[in-house]
C-alpha atoms as a PDB file:
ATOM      1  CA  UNK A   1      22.766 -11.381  12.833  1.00  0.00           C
ATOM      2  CA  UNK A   2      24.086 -12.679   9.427  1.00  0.00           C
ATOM      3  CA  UNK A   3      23.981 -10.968   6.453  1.00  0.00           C
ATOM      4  CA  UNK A   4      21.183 -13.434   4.557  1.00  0.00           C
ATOM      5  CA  UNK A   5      18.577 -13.824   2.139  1.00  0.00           C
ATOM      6  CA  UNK A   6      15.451 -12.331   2.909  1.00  0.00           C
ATOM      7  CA  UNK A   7      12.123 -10.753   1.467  1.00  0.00           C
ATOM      8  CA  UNK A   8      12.362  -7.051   1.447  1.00  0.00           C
ATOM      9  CA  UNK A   9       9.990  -4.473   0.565  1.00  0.00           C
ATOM     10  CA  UNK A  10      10.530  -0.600   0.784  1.00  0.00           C
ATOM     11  CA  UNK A  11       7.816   1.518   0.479  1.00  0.00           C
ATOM     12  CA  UNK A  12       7.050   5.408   0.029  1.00  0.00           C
ATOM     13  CA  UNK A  13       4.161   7.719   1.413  1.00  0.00           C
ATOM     14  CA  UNK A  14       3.626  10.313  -1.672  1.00  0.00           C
ATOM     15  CA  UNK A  15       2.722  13.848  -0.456  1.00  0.00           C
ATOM     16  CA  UNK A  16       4.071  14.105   2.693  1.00  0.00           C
ATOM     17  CA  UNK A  17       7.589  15.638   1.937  1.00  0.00           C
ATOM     18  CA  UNK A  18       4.450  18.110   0.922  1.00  0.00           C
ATOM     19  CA  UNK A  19       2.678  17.669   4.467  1.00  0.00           C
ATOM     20  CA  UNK A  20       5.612  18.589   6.657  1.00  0.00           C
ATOM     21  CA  UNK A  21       6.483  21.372   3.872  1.00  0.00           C
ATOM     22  CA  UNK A  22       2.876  22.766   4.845  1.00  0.00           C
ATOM     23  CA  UNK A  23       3.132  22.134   8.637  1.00  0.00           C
ATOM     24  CA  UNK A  24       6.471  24.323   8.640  1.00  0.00           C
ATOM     25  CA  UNK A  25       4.311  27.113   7.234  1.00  0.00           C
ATOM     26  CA  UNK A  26       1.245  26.905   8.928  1.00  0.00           C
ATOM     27  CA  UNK A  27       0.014  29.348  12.241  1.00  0.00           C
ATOM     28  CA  UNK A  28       0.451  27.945  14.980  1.00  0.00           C
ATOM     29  CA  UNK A  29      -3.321  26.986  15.352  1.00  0.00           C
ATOM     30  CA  UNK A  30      -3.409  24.855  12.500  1.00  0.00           C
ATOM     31  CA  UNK A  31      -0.123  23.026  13.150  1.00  0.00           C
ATOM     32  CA  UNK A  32      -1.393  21.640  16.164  1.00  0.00           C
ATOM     33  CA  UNK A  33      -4.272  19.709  13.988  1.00  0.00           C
ATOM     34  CA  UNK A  34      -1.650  18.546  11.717  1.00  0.00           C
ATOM     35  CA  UNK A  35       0.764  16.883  14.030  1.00  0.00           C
ATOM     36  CA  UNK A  36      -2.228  15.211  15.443  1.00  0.00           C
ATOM     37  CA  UNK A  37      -2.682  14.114  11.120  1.00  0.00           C
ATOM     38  CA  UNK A  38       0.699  13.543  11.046  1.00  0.00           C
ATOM     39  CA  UNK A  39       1.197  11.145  14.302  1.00  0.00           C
ATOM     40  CA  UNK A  40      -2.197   8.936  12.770  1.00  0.00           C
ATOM     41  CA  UNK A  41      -0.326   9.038   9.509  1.00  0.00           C
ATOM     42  CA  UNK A  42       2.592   7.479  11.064  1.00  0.00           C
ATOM     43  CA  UNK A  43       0.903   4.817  13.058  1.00  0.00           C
ATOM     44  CA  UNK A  44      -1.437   3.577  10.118  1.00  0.00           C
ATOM     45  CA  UNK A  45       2.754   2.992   8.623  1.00  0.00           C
ATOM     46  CA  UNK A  46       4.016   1.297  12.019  1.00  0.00           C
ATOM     47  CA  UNK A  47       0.317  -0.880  13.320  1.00  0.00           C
ATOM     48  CA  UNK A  48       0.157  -3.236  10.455  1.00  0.00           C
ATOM     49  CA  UNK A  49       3.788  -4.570  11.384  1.00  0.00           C
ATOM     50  CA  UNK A  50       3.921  -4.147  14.822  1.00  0.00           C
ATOM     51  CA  UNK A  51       1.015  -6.439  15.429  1.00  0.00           C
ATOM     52  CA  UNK A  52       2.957  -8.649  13.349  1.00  0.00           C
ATOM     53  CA  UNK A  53       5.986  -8.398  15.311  1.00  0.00           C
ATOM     54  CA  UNK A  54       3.928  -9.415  18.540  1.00  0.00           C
ATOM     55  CA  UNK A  55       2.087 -12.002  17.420  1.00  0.00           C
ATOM     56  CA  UNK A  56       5.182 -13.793  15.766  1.00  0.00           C
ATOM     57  CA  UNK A  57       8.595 -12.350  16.953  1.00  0.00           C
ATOM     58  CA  UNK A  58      11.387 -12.654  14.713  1.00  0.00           C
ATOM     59  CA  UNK A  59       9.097 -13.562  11.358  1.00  0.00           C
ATOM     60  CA  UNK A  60       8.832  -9.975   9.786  1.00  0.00           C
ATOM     61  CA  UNK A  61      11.382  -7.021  10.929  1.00  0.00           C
ATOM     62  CA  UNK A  62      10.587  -3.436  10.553  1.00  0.00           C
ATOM     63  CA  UNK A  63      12.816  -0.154   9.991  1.00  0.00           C
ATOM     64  CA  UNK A  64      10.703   3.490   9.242  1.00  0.00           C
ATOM     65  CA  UNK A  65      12.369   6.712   8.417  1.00  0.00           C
ATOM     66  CA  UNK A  66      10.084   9.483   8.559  1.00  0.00           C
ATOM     67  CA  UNK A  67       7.993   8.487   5.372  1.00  0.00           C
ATOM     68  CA  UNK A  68       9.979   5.487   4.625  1.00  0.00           C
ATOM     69  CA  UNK A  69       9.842   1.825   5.298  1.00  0.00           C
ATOM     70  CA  UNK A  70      11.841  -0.999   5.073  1.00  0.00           C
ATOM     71  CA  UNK A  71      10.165  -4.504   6.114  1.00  0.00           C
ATOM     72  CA  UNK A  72      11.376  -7.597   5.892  1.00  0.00           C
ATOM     73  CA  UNK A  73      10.794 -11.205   5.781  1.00  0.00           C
ATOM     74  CA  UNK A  74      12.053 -14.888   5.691  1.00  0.00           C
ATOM     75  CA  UNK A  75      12.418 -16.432   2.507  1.00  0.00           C
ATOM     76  CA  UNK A  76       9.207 -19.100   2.956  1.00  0.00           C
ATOM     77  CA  UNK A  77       5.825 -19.167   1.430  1.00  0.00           C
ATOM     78  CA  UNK A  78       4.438 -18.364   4.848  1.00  0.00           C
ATOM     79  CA  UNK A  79       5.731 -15.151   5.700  1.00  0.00           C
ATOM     80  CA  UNK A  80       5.893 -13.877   2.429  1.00  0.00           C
ATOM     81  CA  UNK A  81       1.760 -14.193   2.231  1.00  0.00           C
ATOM     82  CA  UNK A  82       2.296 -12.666   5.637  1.00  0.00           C
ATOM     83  CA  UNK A  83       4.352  -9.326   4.379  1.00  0.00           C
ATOM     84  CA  UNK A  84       2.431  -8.988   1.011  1.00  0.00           C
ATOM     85  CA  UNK A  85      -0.410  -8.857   3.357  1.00  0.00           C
ATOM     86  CA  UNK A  86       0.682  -6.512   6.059  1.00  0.00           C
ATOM     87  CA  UNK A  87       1.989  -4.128   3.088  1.00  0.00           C
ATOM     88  CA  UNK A  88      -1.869  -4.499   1.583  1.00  0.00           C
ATOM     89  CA  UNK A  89      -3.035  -3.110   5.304  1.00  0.00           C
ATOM     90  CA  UNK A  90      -0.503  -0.501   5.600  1.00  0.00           C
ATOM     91  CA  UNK A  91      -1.916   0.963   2.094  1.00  0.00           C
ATOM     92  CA  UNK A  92      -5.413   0.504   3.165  1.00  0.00           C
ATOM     93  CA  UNK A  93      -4.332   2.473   6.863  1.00  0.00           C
ATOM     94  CA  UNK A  94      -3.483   5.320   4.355  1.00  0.00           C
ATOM     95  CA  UNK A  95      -5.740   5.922   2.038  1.00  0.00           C
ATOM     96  CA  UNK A  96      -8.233   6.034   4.705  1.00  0.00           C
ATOM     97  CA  UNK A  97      -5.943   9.172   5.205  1.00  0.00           C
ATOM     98  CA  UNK A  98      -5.821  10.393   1.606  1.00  0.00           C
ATOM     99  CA  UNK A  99      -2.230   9.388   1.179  1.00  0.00           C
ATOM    100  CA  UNK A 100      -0.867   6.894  -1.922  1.00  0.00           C
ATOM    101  CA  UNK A 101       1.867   4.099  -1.458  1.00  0.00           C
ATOM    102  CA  UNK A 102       4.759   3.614  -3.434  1.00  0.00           C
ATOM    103  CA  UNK A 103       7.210   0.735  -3.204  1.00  0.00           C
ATOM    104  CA  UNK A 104       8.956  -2.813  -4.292  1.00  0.00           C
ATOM    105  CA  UNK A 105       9.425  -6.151  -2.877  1.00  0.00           C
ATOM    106  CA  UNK A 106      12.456  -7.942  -3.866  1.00  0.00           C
ATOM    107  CA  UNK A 107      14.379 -11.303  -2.668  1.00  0.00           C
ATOM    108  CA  UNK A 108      18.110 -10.579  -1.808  1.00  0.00           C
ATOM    109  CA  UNK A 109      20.999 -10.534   0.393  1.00  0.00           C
ATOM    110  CA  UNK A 110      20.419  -8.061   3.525  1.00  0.00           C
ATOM    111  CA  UNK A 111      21.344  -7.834   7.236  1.00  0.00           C
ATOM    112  CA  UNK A 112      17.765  -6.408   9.381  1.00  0.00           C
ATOM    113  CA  UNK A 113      18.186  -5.990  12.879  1.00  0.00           C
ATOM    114  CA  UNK A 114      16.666  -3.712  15.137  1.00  0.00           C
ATOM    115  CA  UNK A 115      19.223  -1.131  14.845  1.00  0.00           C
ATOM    116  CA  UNK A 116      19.881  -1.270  11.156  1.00  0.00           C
ATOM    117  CA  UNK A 117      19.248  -2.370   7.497  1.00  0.00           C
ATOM    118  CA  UNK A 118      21.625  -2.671   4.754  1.00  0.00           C
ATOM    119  CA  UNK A 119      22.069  -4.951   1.652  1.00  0.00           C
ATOM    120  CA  UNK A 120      21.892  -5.528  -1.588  1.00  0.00           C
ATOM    121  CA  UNK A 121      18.013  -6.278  -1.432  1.00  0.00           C
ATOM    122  CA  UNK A 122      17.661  -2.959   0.489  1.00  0.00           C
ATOM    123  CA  UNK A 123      19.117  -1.105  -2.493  1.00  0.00           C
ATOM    124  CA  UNK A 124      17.524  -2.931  -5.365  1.00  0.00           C
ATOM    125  CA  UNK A 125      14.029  -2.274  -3.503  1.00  0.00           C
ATOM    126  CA  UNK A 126      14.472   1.643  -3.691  1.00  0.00           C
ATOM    127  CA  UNK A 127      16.012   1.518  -6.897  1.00  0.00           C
ATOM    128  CA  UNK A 128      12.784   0.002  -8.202  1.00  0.00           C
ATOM    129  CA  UNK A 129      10.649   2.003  -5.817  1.00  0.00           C
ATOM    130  CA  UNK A 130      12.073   5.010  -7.009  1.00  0.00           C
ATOM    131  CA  UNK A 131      12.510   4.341 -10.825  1.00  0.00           C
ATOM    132  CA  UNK A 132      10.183   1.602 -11.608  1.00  0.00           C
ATOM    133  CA  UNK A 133       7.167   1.074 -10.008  1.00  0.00           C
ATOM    134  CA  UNK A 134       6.012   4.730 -11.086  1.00  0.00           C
ATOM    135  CA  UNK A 135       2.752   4.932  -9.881  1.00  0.00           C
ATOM    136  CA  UNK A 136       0.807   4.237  -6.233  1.00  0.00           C
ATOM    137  CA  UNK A 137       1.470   0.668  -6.186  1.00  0.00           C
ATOM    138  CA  UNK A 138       3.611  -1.639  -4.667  1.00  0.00           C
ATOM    139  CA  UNK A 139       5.601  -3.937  -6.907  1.00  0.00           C
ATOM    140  CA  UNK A 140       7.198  -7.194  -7.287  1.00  0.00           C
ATOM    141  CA  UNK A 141       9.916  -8.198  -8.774  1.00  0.00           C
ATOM    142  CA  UNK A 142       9.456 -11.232 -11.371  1.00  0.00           C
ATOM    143  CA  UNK A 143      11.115 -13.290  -8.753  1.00  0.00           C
ATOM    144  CA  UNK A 144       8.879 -12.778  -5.756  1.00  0.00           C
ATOM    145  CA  UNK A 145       5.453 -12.687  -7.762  1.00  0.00           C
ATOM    146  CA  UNK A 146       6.391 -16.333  -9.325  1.00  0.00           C
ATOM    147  CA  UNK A 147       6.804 -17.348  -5.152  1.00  0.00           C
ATOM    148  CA  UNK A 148       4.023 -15.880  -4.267  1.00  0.00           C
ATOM    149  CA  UNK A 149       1.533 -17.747  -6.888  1.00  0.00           C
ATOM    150  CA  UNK A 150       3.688 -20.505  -6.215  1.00  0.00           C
ATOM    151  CA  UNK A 151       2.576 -20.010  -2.657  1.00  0.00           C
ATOM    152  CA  UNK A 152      -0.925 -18.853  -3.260  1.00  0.00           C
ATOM    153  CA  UNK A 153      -2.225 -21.858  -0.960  1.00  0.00           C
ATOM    154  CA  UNK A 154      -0.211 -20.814   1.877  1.00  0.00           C
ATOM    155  CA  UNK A 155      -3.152 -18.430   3.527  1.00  0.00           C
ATOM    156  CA  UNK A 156      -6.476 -17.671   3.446  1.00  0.00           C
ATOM    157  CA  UNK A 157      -6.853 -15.148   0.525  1.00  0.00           C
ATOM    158  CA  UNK A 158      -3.800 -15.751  -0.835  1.00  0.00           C
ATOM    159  CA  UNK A 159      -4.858 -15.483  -4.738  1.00  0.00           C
ATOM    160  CA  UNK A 160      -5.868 -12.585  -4.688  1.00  0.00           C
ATOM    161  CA  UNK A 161      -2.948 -10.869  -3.312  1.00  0.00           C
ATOM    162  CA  UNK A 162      -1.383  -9.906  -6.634  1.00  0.00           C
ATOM    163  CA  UNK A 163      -1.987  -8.572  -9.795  1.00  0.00           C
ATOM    164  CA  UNK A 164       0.030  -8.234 -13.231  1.00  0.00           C
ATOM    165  CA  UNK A 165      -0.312  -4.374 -14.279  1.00  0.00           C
ATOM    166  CA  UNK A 166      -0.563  -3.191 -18.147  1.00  0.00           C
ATOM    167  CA  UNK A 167       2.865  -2.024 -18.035  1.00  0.00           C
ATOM    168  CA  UNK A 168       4.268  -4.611 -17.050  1.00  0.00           C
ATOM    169  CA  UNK A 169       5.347  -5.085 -13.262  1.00  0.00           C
ATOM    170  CA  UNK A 170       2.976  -6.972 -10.955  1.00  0.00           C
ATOM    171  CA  UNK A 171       2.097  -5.357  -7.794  1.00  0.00           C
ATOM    172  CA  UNK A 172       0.283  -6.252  -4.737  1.00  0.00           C
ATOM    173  CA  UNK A 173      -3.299  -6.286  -5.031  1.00  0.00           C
ATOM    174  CA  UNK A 174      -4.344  -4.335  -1.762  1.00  0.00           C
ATOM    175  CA  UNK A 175      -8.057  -4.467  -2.745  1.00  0.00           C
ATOM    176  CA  UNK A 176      -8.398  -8.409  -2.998  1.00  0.00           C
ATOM    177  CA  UNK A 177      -9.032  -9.081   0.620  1.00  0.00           C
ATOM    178  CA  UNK A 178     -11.508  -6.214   1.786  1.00  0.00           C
ATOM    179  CA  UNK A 179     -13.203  -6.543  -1.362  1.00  0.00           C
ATOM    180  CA  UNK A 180     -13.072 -10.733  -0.922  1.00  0.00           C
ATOM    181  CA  UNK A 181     -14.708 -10.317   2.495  1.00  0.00           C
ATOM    182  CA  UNK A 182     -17.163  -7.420   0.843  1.00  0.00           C
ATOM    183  CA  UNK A 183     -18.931  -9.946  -1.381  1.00  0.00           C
ATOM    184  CA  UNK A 184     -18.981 -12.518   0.822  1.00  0.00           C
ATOM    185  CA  UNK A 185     -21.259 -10.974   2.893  1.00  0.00           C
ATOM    186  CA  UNK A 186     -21.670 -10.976   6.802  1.00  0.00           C
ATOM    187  CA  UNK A 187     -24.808 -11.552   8.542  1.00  0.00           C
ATOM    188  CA  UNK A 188     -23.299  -9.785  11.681  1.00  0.00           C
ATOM    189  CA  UNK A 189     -23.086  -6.518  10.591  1.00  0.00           C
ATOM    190  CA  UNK A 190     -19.272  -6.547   9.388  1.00  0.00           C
ATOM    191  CA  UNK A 191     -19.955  -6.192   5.701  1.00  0.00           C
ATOM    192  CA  UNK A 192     -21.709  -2.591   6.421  1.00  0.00           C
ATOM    193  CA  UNK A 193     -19.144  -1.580   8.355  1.00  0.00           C
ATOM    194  CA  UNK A 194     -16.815  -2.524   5.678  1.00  0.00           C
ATOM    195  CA  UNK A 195     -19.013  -0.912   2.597  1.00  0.00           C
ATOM    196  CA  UNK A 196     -18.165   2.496   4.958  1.00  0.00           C
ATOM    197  CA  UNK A 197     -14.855   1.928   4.729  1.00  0.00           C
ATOM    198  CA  UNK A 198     -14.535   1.850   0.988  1.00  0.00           C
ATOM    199  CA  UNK A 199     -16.947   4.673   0.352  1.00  0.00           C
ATOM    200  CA  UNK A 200     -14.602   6.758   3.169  1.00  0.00           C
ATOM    201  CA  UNK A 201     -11.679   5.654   0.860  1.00  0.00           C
ATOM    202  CA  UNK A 202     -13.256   6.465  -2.524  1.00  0.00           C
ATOM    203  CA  UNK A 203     -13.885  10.211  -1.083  1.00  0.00           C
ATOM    204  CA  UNK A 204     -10.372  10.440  -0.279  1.00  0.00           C
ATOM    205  CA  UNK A 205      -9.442   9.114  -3.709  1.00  0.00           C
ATOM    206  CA  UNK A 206     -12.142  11.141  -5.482  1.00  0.00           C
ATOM    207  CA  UNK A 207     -10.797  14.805  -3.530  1.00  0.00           C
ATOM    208  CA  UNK A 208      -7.020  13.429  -4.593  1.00  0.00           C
ATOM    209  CA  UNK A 209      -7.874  13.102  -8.399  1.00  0.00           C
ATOM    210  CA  UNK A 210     -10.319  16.166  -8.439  1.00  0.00           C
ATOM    211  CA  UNK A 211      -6.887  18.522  -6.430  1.00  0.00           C
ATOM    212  CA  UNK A 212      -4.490  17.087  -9.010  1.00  0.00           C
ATOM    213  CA  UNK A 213      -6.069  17.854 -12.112  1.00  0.00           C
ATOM    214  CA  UNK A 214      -3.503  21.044 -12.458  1.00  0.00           C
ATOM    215  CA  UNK A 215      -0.519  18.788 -12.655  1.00  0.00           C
ATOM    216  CA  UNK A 216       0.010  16.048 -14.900  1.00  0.00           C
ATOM    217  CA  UNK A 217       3.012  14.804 -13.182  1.00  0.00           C
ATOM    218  CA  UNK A 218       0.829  14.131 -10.065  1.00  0.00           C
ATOM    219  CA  UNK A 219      -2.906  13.675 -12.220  1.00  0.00           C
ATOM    220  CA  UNK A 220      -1.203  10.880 -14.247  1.00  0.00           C
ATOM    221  CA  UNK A 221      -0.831   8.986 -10.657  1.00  0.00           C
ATOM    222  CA  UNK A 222      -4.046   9.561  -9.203  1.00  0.00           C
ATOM    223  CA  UNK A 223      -5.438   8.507 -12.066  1.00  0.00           C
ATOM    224  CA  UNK A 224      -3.611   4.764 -12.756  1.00  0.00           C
ATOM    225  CA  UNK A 225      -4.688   4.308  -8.917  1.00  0.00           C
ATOM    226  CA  UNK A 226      -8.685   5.806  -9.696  1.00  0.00           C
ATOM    227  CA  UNK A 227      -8.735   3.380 -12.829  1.00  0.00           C
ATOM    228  CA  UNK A 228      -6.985   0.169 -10.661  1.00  0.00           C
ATOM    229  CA  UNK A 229     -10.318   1.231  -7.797  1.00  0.00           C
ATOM    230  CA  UNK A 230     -12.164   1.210 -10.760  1.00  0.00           C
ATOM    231  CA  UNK A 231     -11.968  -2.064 -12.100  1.00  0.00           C
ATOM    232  CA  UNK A 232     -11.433  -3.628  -8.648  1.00  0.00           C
ATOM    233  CA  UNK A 233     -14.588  -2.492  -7.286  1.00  0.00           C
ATOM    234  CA  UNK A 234     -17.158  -3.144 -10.397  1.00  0.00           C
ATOM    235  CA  UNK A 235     -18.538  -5.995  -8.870  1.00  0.00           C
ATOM    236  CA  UNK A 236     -19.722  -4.040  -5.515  1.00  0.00           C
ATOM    237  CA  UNK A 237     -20.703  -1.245  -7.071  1.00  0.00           C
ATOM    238  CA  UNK A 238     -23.982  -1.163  -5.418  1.00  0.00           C
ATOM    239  CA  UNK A 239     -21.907  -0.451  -2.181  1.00  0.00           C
ATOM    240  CA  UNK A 240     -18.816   1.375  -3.215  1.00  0.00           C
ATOM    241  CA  UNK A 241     -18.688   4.070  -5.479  1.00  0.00           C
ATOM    242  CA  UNK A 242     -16.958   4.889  -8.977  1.00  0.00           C
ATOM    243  CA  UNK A 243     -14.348   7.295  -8.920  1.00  0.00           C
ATOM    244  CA  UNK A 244     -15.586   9.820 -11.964  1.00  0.00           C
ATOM    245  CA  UNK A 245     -13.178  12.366 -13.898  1.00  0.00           C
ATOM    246  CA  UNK A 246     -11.144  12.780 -16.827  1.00  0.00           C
ATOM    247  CA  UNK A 247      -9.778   9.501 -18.405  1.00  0.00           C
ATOM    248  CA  UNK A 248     -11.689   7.266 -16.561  1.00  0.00           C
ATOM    249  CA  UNK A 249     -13.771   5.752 -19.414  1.00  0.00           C
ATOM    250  CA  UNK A 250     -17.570   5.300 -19.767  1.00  0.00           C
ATOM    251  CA  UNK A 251     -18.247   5.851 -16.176  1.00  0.00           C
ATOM    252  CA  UNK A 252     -16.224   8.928 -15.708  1.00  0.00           C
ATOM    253  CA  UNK A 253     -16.413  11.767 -17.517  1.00  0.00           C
ATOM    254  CA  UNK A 254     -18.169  11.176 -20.436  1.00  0.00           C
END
């Protein structure tokens, strides 16, 4: 395999250094439930890209480490719409979950097999991811965002697949699609199914931001994540709820 340019994104699950830290000291009882958690955890990380993998071998390669993973892709507009969208499933596995993303996609030099990863593009990624991107989002390096819009006619939904942030950075917009297919309705049944979905999430999202209010290092998180759900979702609020507390503006606490 040659050491070559690719796409590569590396992305984070925040909280569960926590989780495992909790599973060491739970009874015996309780563990049991949480490596059943942990194991759905895990596959909601792997199915996005495995299904990928199968459908088109070769176009996108995968590496996890416990809470870590590494994907890659081809440097083309196709399978870059393809990764940015994976990585917008593989958010939306977890927060079904109540766990946040973290993570970077850059364009560099890297060697992906199925054995190993390494490269300069593998390094830049978790420098960002670890410095940069700061809160539960997945960014994009100047680079890779200007491809992408480039690109934005490569897929169905493609526009809506990224997002410039206050601060600065872009990041993928993991809410485009479901909420794309939300207001566009389904006479089959599909959109209710969906609307269930997104309340599900907004609970999860909700219980985060109400458990992190004791800790600004965590709350300040939550809360650029609650405020991004926000602003996604205004249009459908009649079917997905507003996330309410502290900092939130009109329609949070008052």
């Amino acid at each position: 395999m040659a050491y070559e340019e690719r796409y590569c994104a590396y992305v984070d699950v925040l909280g569960f250094r926590e989780l495992i830290r909790d599973l060491d000291m739970a009874s015996a009882e309780r563990q049991a439930a949480m490596v059943d958690e942990i194991e759905a955890l895990l596959y909601g990380t792997h199915s996005p890209f495995e299904e990928a993998a199968d459908a088109a071998p070769g176009d996108l390669r995968i590496q996890t480490v416990s809470d870590a993973i590494c994907v890659s892709a081809p440097v083309n507009e196709e399978d870059l719409a393809k990764l940015l969208g994976r990585l917008g499933t593989l958010t939306m596995n977890l927060l079904r979950y109540g766990y946040f993303v973290r993570g970077a996609v850059v364009k560099g030099r890297l060697h992906h097999t199925k054995q190993f990863v390494f490269g300069g593009a593998l390094v830049k990624a978790y420098r960002l991811e670890s410095e940069v991107a700061r809160y539960p989002r997945i960014m994009l390096t100047r680079e890779v965002a200007d491809a992408a819009w480039a690109g934005r006619n490569a897929a169905e939904g493609y526009p809506d697949v990224l997002r410039p942030a206050d601060d600065g950075p872009f990041f993928v917009h993991v809410l485009g699609r479901p909420l794309y297919h939300l207001e566009a309705g389904a006479a089959d049944g599909r959109q209710i199914i969906l609307a269930g979905h997104l309340r599900h999430i907004a609970g999860q999202i909700q219980r985060r931001f109400n458990d992190a209010v004791d800790d600004p290092r965590i709350f300040e998180k939550v809360q650029w994540f609650a405020k991004y759900w926000n602003a996604s979702t205004s249009r459908v609020r009649h079917l997905v709820p507003n996330i309410r507390g502290p900092g939130l503006g009109p329609l949070g606490i008052e």
